[in-house]
N, C-alpha and C. Protein backbone atom coordinates (compact mmCIF):
# COMPACT_ATOMS: atom_id res chain seq x y z
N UNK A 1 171.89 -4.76 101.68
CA UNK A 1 170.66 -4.47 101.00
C UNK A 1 170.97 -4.02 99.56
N UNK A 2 170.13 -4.13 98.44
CA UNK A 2 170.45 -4.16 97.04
C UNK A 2 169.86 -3.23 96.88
N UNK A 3 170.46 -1.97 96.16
CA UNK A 3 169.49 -1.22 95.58
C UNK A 3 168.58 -1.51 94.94
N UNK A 4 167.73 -0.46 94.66
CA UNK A 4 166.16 -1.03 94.05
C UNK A 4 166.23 -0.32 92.72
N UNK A 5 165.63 -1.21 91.92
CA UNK A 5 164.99 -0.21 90.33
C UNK A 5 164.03 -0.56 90.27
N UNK A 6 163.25 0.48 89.62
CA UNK A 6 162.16 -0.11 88.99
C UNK A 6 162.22 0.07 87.42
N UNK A 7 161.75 -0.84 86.92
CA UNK A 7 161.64 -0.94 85.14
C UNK A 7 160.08 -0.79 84.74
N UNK A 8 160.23 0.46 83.58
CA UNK A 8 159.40 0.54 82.91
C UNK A 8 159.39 0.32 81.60
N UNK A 9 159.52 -0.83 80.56
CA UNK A 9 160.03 -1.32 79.65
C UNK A 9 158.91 -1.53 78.79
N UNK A 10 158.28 -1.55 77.76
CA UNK A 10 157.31 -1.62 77.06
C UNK A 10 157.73 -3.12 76.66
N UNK A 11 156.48 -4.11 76.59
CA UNK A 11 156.66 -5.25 75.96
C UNK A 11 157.26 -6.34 77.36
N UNK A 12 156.18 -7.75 77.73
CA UNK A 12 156.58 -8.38 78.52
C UNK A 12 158.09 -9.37 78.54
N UNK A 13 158.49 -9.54 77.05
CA UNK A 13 159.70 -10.69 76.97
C UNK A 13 160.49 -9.47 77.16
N UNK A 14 160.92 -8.08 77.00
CA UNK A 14 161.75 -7.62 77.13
C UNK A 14 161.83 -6.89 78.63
N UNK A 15 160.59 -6.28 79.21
CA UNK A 15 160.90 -6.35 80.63
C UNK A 15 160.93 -7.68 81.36
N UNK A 16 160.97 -8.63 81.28
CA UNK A 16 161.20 -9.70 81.99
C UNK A 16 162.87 -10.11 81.76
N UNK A 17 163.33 -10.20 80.57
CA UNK A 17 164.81 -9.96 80.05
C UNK A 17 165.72 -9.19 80.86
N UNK A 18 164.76 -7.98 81.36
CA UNK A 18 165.76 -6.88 81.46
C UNK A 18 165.82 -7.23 83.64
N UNK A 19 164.71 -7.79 83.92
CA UNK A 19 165.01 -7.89 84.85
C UNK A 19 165.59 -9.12 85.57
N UNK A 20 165.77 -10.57 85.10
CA UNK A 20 166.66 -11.52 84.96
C UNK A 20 168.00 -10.94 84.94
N UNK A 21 168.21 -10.07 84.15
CA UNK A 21 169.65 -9.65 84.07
C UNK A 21 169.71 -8.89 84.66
N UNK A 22 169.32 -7.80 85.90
CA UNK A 22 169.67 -6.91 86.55
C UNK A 22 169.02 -8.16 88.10
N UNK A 23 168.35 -8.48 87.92
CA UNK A 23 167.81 -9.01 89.42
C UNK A 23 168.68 -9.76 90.74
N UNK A 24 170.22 -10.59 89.47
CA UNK A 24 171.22 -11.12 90.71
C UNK A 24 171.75 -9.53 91.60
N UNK A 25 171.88 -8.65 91.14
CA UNK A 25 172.52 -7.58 92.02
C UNK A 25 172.00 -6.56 92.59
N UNK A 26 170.72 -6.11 91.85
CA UNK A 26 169.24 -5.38 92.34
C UNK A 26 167.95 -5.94 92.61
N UNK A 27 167.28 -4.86 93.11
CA UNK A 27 166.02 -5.20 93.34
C UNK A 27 165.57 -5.13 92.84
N UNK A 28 163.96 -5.37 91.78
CA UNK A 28 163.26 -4.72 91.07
C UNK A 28 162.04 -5.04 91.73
N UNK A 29 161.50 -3.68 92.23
CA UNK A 29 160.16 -2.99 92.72
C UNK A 29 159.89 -1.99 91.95
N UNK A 30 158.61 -1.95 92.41
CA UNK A 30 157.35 -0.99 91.74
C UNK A 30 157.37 -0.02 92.55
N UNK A 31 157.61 -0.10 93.85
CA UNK A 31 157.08 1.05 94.80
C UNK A 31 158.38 1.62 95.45
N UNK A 32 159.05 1.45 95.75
CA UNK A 32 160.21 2.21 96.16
C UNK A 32 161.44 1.88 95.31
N UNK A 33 162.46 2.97 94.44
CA UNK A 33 163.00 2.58 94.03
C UNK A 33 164.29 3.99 93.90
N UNK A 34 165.53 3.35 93.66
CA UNK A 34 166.70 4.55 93.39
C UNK A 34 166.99 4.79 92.06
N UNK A 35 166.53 3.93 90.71
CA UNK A 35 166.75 4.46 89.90
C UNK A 35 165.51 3.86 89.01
N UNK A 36 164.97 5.02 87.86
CA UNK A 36 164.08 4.50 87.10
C UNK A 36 164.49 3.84 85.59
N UNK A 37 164.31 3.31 85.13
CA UNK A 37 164.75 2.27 83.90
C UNK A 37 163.25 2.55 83.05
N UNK A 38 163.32 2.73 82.14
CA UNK A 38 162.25 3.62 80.99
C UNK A 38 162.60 3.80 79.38
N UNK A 39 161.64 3.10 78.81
CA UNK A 39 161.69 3.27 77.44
C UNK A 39 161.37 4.26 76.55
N UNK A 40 161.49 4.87 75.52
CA UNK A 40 160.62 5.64 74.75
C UNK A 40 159.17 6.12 75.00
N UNK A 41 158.41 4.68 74.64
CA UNK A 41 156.95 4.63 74.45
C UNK A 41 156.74 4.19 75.89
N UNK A 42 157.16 3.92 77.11
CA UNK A 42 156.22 3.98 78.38
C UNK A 42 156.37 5.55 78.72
N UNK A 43 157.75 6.16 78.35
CA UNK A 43 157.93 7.47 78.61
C UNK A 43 156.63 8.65 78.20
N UNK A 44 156.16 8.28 76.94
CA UNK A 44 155.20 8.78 76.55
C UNK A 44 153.84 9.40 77.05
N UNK A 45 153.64 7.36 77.73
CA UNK A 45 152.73 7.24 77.62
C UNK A 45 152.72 7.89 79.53
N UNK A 46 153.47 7.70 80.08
CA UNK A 46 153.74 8.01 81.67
C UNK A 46 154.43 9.50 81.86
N UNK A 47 154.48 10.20 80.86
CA UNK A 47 155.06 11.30 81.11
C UNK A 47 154.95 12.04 82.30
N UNK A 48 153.77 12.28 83.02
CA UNK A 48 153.34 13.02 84.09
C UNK A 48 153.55 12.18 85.20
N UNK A 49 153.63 11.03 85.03
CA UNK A 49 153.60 10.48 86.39
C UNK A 49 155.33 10.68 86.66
N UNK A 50 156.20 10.18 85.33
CA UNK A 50 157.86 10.75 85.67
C UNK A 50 157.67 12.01 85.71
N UNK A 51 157.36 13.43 85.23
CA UNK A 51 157.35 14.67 85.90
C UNK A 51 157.56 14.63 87.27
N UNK A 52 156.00 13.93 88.04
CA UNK A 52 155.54 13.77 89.15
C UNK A 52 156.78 13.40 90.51
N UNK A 53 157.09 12.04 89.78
CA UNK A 53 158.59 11.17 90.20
C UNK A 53 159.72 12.28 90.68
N UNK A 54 160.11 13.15 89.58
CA UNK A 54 161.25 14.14 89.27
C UNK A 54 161.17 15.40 89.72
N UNK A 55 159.61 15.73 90.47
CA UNK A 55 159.83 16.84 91.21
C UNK A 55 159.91 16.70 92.71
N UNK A 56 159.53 15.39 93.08
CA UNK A 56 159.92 14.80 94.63
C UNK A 56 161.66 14.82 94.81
N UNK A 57 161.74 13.93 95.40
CA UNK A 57 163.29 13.36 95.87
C UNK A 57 163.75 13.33 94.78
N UNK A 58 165.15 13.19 94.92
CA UNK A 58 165.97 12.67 93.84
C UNK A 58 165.94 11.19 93.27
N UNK A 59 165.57 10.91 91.92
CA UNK A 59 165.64 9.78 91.22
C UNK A 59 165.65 9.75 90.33
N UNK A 60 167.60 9.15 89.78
CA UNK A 60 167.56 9.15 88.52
C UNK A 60 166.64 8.01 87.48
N UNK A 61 166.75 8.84 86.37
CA UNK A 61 166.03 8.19 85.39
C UNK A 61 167.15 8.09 84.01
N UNK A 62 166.91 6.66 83.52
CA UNK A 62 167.48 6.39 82.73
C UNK A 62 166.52 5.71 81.34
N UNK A 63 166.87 6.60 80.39
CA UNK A 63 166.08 6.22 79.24
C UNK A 63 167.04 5.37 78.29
N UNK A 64 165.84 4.20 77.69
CA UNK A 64 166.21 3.40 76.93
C UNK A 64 165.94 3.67 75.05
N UNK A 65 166.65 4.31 74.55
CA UNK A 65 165.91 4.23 72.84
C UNK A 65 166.89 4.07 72.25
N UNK A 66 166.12 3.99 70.97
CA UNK A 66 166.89 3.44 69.97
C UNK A 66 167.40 4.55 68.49
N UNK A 67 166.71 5.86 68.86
CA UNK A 67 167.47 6.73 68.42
C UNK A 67 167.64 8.09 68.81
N UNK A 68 167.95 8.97 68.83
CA UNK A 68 168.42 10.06 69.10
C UNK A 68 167.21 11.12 69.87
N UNK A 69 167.47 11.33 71.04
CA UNK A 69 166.49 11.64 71.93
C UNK A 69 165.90 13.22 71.50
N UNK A 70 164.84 13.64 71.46
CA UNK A 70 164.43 15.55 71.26
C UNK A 70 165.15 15.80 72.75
N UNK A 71 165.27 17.21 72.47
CA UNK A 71 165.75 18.28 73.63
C UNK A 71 164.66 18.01 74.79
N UNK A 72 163.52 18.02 74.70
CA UNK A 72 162.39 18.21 75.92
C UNK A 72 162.88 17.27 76.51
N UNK A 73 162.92 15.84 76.13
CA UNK A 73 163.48 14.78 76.84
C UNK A 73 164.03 14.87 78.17
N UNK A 74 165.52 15.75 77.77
CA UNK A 74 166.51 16.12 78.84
C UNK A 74 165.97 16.78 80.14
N UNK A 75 164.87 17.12 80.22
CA UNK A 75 164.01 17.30 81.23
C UNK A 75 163.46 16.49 82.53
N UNK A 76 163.24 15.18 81.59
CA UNK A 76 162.71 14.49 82.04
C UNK A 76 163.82 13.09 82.35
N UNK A 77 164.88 13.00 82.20
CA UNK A 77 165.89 12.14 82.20
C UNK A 77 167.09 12.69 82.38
N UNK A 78 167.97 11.50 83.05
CA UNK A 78 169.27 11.66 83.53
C UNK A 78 170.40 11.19 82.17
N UNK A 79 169.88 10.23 82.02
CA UNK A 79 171.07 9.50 81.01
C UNK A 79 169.72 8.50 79.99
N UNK A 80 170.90 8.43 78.97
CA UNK A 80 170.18 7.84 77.40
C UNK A 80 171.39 6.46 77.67
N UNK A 81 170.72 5.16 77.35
CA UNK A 81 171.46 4.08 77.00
C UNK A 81 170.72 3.93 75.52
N UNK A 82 171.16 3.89 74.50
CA UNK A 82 170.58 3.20 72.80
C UNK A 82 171.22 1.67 73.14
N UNK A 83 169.80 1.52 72.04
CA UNK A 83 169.79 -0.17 71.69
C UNK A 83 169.54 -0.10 70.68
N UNK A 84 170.02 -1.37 69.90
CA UNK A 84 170.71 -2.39 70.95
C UNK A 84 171.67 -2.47 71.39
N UNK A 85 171.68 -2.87 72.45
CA UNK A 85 173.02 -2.92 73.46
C UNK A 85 174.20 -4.17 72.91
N UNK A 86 175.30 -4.34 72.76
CA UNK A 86 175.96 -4.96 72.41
C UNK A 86 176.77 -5.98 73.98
N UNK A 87 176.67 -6.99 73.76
CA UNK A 87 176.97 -7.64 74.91
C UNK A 87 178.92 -7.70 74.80
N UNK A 88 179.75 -7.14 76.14
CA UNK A 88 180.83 -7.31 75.93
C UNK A 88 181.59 -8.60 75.80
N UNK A 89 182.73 -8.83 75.62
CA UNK A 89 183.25 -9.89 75.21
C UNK A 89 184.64 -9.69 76.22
């Protein structure tokens, strides 16, 4: 069984991107999931519902931006990936 994510990615070509490239080895669901995948601006805009997420079970959350995160953040997230991401070689 594949673990599950769910992605919350602002913008359809880039959550669809993001899940093509994670989908050969995970799952991506909406409703049950082990790790959350989250941008800046859905973070924003979903803040309470990740509160909500983060005072149940354990599930990490991983934020996606593109620059340097405020302190409150760290509250609400496990780990920062910045973009753009550089593809290895």
């Amino acid at each position: 069984m594949k673990p599950k994510i769910r992605i919350e990615i602002f913008g359809k070509a880039n959550r669809k991107l993001l899940e093509e490239f994670l989908s050969e080895k995970y799952e991506i669901s909406e409703s049950e999931f082990d790790l959350l995948i989250i941008d800046e601006l859905t973070l924003k805009m979903k803040m309470e519902e990740v509160e909500k997420i983060r005072s149940g079970t354990f599930h990490p959350v991983l934020l996606v931006a593109k620059e340097r995160v405020e302190e409150e953040v760290w509250g609400l997230v496990d780990e920062v990936i910045r973009i753009p991401i550089q593809k290895s070689e």
